[in-house]
C-alpha atoms as a PDB file:
ATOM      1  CA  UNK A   1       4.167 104.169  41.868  1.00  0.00           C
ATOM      2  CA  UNK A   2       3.492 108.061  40.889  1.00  0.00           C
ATOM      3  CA  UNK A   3       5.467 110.655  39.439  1.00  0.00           C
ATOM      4  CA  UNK A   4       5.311 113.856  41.266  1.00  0.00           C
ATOM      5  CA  UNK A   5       4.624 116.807  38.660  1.00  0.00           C
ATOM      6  CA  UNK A   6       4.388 119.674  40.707  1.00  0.00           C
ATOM      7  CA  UNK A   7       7.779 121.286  40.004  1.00  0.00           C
ATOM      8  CA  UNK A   8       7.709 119.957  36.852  1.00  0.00           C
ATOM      9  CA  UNK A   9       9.589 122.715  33.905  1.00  0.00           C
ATOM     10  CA  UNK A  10      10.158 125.383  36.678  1.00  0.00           C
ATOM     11  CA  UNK A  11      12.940 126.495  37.532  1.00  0.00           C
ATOM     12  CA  UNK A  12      12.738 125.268  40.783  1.00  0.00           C
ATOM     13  CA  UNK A  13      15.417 122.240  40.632  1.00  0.00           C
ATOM     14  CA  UNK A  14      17.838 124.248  38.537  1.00  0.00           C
ATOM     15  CA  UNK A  15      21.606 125.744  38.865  1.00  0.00           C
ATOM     16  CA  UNK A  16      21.772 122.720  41.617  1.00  0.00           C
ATOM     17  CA  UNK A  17      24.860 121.164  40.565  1.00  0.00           C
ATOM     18  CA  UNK A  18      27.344 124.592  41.083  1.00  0.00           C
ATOM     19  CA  UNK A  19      30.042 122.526  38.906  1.00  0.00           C
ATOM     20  CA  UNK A  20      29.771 124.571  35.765  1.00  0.00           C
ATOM     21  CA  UNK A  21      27.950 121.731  34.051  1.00  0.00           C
ATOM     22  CA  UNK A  22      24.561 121.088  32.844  1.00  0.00           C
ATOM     23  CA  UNK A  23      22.388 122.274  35.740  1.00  0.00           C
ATOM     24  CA  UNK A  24      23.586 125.934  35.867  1.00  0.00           C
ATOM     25  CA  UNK A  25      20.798 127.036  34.585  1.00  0.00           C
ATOM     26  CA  UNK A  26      19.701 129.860  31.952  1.00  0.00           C
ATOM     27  CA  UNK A  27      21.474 132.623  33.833  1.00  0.00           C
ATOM     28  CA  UNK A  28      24.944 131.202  33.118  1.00  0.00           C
ATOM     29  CA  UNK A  29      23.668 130.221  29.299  1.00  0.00           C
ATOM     30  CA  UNK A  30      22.348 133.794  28.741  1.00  0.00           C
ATOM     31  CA  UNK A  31      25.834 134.812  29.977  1.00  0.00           C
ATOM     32  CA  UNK A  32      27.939 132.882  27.897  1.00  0.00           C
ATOM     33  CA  UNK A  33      26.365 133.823  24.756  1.00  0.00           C
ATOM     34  CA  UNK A  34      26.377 138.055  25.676  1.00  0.00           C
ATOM     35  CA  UNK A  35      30.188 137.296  26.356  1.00  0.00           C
ATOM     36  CA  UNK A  36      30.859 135.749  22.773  1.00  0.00           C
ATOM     37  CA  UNK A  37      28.729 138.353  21.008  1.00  0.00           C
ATOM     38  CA  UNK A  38      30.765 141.149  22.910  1.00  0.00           C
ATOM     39  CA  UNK A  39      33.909 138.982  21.849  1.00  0.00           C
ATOM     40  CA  UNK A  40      32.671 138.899  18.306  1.00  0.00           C
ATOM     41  CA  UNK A  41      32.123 143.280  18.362  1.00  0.00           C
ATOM     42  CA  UNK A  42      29.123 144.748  16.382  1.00  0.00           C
ATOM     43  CA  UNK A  43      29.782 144.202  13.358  1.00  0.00           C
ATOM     44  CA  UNK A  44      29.992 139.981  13.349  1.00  0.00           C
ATOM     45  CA  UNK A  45      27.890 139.574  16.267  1.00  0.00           C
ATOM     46  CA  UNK A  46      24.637 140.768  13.937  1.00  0.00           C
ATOM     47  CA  UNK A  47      25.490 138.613  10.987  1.00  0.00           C
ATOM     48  CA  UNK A  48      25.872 135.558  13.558  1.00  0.00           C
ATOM     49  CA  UNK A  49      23.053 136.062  15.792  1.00  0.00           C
ATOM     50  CA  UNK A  50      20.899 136.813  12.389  1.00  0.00           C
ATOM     51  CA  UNK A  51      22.078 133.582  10.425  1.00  0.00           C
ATOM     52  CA  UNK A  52      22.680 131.462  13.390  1.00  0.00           C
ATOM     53  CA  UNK A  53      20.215 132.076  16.131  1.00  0.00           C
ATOM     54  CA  UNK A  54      16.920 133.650  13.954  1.00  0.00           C
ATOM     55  CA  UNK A  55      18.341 131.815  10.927  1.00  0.00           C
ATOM     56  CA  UNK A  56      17.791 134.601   8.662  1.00  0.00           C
ATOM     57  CA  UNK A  57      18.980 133.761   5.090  1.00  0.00           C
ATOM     58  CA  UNK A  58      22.837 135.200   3.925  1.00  0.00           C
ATOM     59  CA  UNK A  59      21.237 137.442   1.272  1.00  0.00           C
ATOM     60  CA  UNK A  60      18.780 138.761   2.947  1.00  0.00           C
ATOM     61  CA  UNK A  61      21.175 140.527   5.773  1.00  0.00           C
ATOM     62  CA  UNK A  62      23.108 141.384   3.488  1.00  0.00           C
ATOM     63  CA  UNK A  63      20.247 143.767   2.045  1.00  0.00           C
ATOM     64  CA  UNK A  64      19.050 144.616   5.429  1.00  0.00           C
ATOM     65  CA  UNK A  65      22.483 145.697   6.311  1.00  0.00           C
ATOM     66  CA  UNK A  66      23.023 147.356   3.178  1.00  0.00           C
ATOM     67  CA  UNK A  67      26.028 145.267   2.015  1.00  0.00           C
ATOM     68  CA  UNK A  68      27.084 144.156  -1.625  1.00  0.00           C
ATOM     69  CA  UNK A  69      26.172 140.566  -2.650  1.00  0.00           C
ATOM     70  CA  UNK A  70      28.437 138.098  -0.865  1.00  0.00           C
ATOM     71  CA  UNK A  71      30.112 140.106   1.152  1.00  0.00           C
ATOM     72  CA  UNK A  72      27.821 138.929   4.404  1.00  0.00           C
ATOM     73  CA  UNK A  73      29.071 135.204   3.632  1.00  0.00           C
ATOM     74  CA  UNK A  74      33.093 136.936   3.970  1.00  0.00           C
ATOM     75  CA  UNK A  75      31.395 138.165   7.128  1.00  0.00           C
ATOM     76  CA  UNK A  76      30.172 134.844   8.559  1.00  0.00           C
ATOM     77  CA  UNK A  77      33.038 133.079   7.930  1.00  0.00           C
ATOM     78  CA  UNK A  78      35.446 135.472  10.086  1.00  0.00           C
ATOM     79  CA  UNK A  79      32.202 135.696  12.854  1.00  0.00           C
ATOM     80  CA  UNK A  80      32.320 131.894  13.066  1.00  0.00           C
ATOM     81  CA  UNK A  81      36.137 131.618  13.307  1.00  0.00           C
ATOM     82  CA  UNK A  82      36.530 134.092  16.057  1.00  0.00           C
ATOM     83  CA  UNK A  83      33.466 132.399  18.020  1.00  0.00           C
ATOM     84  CA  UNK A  84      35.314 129.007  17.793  1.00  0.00           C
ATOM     85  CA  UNK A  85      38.357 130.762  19.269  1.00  0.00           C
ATOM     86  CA  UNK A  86      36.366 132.365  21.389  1.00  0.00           C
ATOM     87  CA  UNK A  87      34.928 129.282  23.166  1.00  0.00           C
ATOM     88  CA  UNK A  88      38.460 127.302  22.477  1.00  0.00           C
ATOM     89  CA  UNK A  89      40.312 129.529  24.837  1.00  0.00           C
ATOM     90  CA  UNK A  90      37.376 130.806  27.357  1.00  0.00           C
ATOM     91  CA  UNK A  91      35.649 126.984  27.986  1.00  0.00           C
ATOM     92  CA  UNK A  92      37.910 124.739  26.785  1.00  0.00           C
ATOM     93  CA  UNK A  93      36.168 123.521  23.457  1.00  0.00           C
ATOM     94  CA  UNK A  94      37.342 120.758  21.569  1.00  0.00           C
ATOM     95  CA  UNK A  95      35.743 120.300  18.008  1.00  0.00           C
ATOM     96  CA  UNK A  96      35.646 117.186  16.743  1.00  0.00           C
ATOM     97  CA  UNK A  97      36.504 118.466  13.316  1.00  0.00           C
ATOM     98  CA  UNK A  98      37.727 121.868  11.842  1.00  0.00           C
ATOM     99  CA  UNK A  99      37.937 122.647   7.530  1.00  0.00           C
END
């Protein structure tokens, strides 16, 4: 028995399913995000794309953004809220637990 390896991490076999699940490939992925960060505005989309997605310390864009000490974590907090309602009422999230 032998695995066939040719198509193997193209994107060959993906966006097959056409359900909205796993399988619609990075198009649809690349999509949802721009819609959320256009959702979030300017001003939160930086602070959670920086903390979230390059995982950039709190303090540091804070300086790069020229904003007073703790102010970026005020920031966050209201980015992250509006990006759970964002994906509550656009995809139907339901987080297991909210504080």
């Amino acid at each position: 028995m032998a695995q066939n390896w040719d198509r193997f991490l193209t994107s060959a076999d993906r966006g097959v399913f056409g359900d909205g699940g796993i399988g619609e490939g990075p198009a649809a992925v690349r999509k949802r995000v721009l819609d959320a960060m256009d959702h979030l505005g300017p001003g939160l989309s930086d602070v959670v794309m920086r903390v979230c997605c390059f995982l950039e310390g709190i303090e540091s864009v804070e300086r790069r953004l020229g904003w007073s000490a703790r102010s970026g974590k005020v920031v966050l907090k209201i980015g992250l809220q509006r990006l759970l309602e964002f994906y509550q009422t656009h995809h139907g999230l339901v987080p297991a637990m909210i504080e």
